[in-house]
PDB file of N, CA and C in Angstrom:
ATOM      1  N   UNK A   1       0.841  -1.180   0.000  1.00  0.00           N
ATOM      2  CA  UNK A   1       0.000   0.000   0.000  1.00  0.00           C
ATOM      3  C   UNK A   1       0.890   1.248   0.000  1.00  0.00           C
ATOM      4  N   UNK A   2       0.668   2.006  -0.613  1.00  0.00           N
ATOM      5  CA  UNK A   2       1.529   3.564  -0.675  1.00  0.00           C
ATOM      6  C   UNK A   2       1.123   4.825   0.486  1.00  0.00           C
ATOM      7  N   UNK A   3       2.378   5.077   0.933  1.00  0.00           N
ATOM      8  CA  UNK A   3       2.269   5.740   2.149  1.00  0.00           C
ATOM      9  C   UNK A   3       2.701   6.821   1.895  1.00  0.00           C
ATOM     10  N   UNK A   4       1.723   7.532   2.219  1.00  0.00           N
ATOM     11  CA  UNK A   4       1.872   9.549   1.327  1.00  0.00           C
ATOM     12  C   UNK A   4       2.512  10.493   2.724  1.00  0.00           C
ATOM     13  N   UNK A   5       3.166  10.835   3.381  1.00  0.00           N
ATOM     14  CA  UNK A   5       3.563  11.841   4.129  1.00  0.00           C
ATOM     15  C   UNK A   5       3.481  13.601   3.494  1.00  0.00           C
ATOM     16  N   UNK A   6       3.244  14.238   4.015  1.00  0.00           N
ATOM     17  CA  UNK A   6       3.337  15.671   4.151  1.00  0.00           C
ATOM     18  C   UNK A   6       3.996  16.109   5.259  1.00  0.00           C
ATOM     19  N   UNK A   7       4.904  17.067   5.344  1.00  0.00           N
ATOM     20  CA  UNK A   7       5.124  17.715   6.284  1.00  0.00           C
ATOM     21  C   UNK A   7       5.062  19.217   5.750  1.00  0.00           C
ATOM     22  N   UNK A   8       4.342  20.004   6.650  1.00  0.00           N
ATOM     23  CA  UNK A   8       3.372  20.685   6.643  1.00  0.00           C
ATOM     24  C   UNK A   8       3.363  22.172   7.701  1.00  0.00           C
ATOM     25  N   UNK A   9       2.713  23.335   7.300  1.00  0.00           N
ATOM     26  CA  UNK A   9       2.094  24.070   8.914  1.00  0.00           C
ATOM     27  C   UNK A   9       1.374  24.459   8.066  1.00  0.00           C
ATOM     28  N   UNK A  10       0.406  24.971   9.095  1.00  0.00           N
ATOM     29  CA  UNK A  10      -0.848  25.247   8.738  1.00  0.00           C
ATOM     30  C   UNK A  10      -1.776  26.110   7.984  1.00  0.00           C
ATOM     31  N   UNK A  11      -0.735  27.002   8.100  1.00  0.00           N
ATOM     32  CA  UNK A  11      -1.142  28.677   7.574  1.00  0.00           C
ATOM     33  C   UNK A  11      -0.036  28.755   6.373  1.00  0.00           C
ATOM     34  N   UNK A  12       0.250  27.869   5.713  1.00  0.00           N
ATOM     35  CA  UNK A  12       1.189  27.474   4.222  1.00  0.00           C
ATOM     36  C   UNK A  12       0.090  27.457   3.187  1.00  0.00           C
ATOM     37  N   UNK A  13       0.209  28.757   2.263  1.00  0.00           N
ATOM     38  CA  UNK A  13      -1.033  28.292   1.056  1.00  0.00           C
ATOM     39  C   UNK A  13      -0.560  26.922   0.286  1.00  0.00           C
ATOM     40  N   UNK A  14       0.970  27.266   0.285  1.00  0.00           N
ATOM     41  CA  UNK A  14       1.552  26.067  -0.911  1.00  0.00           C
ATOM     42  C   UNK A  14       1.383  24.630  -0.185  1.00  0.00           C
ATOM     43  N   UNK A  15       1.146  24.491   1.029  1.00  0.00           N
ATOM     44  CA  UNK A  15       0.693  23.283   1.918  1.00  0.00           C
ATOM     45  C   UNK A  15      -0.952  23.141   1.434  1.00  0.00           C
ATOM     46  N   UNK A  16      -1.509  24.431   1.588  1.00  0.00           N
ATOM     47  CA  UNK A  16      -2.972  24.286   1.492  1.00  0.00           C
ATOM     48  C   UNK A  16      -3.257  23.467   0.196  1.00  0.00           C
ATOM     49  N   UNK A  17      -2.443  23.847  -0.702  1.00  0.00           N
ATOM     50  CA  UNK A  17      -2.795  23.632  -2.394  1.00  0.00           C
ATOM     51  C   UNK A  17      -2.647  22.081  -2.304  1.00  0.00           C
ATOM     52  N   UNK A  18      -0.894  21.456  -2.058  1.00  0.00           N
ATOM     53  CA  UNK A  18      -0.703  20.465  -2.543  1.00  0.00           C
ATOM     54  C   UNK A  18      -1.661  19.691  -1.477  1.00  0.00           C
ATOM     55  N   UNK A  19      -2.270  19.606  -0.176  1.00  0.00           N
ATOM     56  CA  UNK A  19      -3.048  18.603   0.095  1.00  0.00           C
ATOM     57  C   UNK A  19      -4.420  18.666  -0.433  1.00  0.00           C
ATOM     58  N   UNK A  20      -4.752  20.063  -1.157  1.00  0.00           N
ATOM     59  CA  UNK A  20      -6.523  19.962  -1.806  1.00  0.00           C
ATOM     60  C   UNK A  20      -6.131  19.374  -3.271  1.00  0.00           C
ATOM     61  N   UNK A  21      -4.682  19.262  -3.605  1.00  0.00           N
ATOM     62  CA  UNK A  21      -4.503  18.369  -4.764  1.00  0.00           C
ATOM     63  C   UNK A  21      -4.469  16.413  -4.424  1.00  0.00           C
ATOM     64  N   UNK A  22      -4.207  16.227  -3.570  1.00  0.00           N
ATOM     65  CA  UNK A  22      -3.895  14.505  -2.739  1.00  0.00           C
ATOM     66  C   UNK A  22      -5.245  14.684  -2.606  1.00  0.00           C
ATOM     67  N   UNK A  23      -6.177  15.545  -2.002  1.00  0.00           N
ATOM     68  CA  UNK A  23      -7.568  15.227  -1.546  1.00  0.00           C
ATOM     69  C   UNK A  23      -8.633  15.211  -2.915  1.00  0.00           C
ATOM     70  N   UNK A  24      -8.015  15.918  -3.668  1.00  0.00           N
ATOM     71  CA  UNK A  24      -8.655  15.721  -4.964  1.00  0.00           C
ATOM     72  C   UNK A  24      -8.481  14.027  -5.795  1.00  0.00           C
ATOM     73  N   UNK A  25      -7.758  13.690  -5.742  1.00  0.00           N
ATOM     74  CA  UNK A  25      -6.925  12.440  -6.091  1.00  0.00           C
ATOM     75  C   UNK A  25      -7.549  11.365  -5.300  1.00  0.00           C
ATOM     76  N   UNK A  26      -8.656  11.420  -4.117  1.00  0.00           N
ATOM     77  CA  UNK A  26      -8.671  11.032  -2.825  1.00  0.00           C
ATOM     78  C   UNK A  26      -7.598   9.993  -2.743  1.00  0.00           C
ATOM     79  N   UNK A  27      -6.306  10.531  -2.379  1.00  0.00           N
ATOM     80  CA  UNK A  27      -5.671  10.000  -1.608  1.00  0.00           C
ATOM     81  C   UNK A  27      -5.336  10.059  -0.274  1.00  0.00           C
ATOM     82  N   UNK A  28      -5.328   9.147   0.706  1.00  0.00           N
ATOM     83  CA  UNK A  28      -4.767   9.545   2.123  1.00  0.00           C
ATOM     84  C   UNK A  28      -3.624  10.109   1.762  1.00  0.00           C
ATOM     85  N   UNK A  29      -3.633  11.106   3.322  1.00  0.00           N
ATOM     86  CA  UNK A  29      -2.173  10.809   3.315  1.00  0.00           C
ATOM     87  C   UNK A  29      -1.787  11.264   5.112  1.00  0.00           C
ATOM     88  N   UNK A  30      -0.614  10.752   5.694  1.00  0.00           N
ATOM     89  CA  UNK A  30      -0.121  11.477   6.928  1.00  0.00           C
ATOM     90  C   UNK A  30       0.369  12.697   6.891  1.00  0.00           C
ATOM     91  N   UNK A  31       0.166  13.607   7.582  1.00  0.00           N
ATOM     92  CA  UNK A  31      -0.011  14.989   7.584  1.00  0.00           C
ATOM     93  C   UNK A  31       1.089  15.221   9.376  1.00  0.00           C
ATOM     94  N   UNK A  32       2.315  15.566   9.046  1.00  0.00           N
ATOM     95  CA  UNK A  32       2.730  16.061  10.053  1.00  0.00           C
ATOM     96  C   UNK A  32       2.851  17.818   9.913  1.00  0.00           C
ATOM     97  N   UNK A  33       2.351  18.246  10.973  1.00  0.00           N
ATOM     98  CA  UNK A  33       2.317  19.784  11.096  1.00  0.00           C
ATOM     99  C   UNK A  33       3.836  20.226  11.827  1.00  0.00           C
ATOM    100  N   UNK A  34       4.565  21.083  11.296  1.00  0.00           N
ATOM    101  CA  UNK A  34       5.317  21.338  11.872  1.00  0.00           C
ATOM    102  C   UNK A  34       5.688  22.739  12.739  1.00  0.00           C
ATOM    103  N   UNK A  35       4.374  23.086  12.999  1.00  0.00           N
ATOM    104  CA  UNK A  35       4.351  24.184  13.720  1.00  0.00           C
ATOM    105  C   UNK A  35       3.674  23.700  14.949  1.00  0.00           C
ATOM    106  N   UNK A  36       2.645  22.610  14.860  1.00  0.00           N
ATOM    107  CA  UNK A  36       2.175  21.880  16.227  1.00  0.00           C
ATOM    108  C   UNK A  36       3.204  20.953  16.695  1.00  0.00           C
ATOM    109  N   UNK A  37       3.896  20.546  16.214  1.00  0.00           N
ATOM    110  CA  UNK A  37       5.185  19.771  16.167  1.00  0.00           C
ATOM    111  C   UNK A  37       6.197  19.795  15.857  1.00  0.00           C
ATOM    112  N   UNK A  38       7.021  21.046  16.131  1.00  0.00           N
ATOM    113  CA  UNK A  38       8.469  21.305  16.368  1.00  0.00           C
ATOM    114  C   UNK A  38       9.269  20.684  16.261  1.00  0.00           C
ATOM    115  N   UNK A  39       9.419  19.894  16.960  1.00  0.00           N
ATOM    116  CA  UNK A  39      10.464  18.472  17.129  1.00  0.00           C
ATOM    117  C   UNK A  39      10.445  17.758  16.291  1.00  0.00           C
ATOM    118  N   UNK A  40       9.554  17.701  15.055  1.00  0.00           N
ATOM    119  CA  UNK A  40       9.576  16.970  13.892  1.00  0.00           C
ATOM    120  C   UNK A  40       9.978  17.633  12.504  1.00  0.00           C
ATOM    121  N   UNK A  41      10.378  19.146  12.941  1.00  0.00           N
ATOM    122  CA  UNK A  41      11.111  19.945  12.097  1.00  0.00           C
ATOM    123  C   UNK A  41      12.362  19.257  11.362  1.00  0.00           C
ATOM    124  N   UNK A  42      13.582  18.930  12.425  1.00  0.00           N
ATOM    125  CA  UNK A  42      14.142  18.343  12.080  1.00  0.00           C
ATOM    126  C   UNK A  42      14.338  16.796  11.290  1.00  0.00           C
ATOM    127  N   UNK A  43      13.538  16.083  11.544  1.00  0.00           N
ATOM    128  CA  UNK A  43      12.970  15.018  11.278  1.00  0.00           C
ATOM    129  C   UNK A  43      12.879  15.646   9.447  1.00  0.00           C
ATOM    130  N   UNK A  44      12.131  15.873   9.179  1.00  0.00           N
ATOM    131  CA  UNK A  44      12.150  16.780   8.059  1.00  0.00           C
ATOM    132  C   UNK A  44      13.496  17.060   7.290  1.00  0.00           C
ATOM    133  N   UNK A  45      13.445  18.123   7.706  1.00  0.00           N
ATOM    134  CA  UNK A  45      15.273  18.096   6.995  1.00  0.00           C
ATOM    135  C   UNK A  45      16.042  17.565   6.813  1.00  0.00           C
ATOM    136  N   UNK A  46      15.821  16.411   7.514  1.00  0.00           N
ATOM    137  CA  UNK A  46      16.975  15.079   7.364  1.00  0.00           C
ATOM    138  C   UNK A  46      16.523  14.486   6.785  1.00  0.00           C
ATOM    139  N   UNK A  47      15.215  14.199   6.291  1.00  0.00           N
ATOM    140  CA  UNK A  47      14.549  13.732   5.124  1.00  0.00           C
ATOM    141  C   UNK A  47      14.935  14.170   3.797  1.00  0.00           C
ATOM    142  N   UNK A  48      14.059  15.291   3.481  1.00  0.00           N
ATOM    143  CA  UNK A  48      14.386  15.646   2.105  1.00  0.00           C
ATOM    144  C   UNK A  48      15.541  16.693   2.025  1.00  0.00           C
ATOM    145  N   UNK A  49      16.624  16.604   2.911  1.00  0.00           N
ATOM    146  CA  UNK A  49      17.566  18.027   2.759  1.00  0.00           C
ATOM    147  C   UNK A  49      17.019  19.156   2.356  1.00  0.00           C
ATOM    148  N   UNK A  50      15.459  19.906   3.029  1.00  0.00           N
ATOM    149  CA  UNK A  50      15.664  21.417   3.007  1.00  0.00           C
ATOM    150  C   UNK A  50      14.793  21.485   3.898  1.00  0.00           C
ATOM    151  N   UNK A  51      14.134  23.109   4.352  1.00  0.00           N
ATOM    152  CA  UNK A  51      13.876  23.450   5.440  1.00  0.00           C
ATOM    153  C   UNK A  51      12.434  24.613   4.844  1.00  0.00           C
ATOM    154  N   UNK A  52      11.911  23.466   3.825  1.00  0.00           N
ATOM    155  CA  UNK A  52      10.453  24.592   3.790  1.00  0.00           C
ATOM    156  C   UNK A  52       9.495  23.828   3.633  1.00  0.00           C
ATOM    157  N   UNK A  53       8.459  24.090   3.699  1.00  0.00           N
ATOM    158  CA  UNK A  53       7.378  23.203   3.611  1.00  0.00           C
ATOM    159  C   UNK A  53       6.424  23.527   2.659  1.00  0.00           C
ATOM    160  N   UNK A  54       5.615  22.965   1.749  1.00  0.00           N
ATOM    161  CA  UNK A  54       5.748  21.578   2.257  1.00  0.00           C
ATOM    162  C   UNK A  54       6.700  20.887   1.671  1.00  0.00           C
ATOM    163  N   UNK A  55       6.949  19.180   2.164  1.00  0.00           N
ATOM    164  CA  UNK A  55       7.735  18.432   1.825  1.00  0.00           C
ATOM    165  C   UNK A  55       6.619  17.171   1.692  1.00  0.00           C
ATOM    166  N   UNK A  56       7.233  16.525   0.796  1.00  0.00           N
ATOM    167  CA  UNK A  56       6.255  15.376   0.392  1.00  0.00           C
ATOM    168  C   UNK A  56       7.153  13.960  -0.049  1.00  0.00           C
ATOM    169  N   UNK A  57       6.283  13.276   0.436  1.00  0.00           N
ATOM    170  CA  UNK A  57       6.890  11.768  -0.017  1.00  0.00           C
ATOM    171  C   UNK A  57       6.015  10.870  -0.132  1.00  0.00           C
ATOM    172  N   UNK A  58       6.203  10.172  -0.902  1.00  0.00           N
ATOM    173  CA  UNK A  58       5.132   8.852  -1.618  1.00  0.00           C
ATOM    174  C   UNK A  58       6.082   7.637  -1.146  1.00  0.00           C
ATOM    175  N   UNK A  59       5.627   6.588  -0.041  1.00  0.00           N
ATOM    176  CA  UNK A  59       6.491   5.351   0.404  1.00  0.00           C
ATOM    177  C   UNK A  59       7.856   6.584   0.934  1.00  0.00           C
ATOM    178  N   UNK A  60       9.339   5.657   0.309  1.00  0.00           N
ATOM    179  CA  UNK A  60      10.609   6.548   0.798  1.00  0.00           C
ATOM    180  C   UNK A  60      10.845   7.543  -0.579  1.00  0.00           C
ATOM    181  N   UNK A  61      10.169   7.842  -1.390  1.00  0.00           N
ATOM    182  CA  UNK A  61      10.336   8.811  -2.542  1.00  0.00           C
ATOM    183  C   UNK A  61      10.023  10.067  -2.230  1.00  0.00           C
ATOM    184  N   UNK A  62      11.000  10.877  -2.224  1.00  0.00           N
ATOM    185  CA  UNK A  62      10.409  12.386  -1.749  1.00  0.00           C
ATOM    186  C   UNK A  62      10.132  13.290  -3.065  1.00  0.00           C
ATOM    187  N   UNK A  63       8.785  13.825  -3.122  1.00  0.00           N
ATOM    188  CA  UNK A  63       8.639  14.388  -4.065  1.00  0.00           C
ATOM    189  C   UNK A  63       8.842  15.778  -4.453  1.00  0.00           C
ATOM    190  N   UNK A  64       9.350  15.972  -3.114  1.00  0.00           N
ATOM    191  CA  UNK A  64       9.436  17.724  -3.500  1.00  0.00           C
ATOM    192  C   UNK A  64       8.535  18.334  -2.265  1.00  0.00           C
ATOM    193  N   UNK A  65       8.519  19.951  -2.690  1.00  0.00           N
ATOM    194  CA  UNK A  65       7.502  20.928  -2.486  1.00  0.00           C
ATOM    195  C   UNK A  65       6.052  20.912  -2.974  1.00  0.00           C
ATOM    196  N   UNK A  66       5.241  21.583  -2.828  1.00  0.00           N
ATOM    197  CA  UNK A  66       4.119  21.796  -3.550  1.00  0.00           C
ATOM    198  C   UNK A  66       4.638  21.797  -5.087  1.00  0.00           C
ATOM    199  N   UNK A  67       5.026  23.039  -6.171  1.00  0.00           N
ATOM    200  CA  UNK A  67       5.594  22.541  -7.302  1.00  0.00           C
ATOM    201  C   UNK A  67       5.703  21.504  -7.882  1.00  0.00           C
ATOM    202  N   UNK A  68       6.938  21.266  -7.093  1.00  0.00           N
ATOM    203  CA  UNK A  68       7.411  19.544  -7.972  1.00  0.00           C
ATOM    204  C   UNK A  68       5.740  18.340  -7.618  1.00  0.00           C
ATOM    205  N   UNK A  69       5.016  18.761  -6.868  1.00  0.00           N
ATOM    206  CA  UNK A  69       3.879  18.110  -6.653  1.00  0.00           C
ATOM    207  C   UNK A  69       3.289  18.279  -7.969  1.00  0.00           C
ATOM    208  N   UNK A  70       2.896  19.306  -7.984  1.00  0.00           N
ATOM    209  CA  UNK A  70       2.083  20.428  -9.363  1.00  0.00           C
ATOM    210  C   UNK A  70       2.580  19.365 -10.575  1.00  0.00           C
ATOM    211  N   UNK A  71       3.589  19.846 -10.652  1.00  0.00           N
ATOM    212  CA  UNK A  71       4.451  19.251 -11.791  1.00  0.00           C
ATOM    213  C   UNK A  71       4.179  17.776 -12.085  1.00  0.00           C
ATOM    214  N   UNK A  72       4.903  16.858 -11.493  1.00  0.00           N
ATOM    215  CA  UNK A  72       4.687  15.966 -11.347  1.00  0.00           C
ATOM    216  C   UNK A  72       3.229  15.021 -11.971  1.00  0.00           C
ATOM    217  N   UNK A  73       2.498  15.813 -11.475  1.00  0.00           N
ATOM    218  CA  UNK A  73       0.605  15.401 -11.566  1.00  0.00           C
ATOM    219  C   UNK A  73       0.605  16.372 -13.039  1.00  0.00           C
ATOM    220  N   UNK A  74       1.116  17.461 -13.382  1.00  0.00           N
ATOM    221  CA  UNK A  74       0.987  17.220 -14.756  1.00  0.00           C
ATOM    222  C   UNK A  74       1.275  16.801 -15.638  1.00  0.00           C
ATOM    223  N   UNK A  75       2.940  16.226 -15.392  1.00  0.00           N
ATOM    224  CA  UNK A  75       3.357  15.135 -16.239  1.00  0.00           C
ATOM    225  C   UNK A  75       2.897  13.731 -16.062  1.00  0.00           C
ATOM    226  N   UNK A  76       1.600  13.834 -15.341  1.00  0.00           N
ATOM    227  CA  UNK A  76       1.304  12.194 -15.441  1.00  0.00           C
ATOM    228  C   UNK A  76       2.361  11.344 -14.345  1.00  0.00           C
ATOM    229  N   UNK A  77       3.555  11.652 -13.547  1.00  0.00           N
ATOM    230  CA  UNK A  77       4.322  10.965 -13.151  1.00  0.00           C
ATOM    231  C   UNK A  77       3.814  10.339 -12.136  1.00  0.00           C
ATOM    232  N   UNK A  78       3.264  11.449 -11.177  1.00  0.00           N
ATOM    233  CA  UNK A  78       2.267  11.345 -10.071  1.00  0.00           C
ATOM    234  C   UNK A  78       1.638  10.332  -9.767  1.00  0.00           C
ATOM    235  N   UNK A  79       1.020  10.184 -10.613  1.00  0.00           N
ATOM    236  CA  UNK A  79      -0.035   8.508 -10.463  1.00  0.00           C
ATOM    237  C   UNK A  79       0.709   7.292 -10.869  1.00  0.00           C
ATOM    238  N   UNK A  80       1.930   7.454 -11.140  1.00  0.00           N
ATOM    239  CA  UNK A  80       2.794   6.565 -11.378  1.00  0.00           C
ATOM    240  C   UNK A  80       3.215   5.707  -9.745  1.00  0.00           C
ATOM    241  N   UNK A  81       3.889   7.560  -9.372  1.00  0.00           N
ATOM    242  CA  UNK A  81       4.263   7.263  -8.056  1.00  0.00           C
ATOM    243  C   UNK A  81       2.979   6.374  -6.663  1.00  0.00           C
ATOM    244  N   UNK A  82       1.727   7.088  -7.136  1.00  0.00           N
ATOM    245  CA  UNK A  82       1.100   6.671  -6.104  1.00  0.00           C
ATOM    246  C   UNK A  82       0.306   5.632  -5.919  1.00  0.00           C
ATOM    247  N   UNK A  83       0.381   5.191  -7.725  1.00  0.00           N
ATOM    248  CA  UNK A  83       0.145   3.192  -7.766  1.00  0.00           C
ATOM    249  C   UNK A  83       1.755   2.220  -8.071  1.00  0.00           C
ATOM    250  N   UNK A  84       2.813   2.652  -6.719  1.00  0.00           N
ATOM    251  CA  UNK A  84       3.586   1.637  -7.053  1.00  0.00           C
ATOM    252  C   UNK A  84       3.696   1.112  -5.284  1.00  0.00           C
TER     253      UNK A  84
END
């Protein structure tokens, strides 16, 4: 089964976008906030090496920001990623 992560805060339009794009898709996904959860900031960065949000990953594939999300789902790659 494919396991979608976000890391996230709350008041991020580019957070807002890429999860009303996963919710469009209805896909789940885990949603860590990193403004209710600090301590998972780092966690983050050591993930995808950077420090903005959002950050996204499909299973251990990190997809990027919102953008490379965007992107992605318009090249069709997207649904690649989220039926493997």
């Amino acid at each position: 089964m494919t396991k979608v992560t976000v890391y996230s805060k709350s008041w991020c339009p580019f957070c807002v976008r890429a999860k009303m794009l996963l919710q469009s898709k209805n896909i789940d996904f885990d949603e860590i906030d990193i403004g209710k959860q600090p301590e998972k900031r780092n966690e983050m960065i050591e993930r995808s090496q950077r420090n903005t949000v959002p950050q996204i990953f499909i299973n251990e594939h990190h997809v990027g920001g919102c953008d490379e999300l965007l992107a992605a789902d318009a090249q069709g790659t997207l649904d690649q990623l989220l039926n493997t």
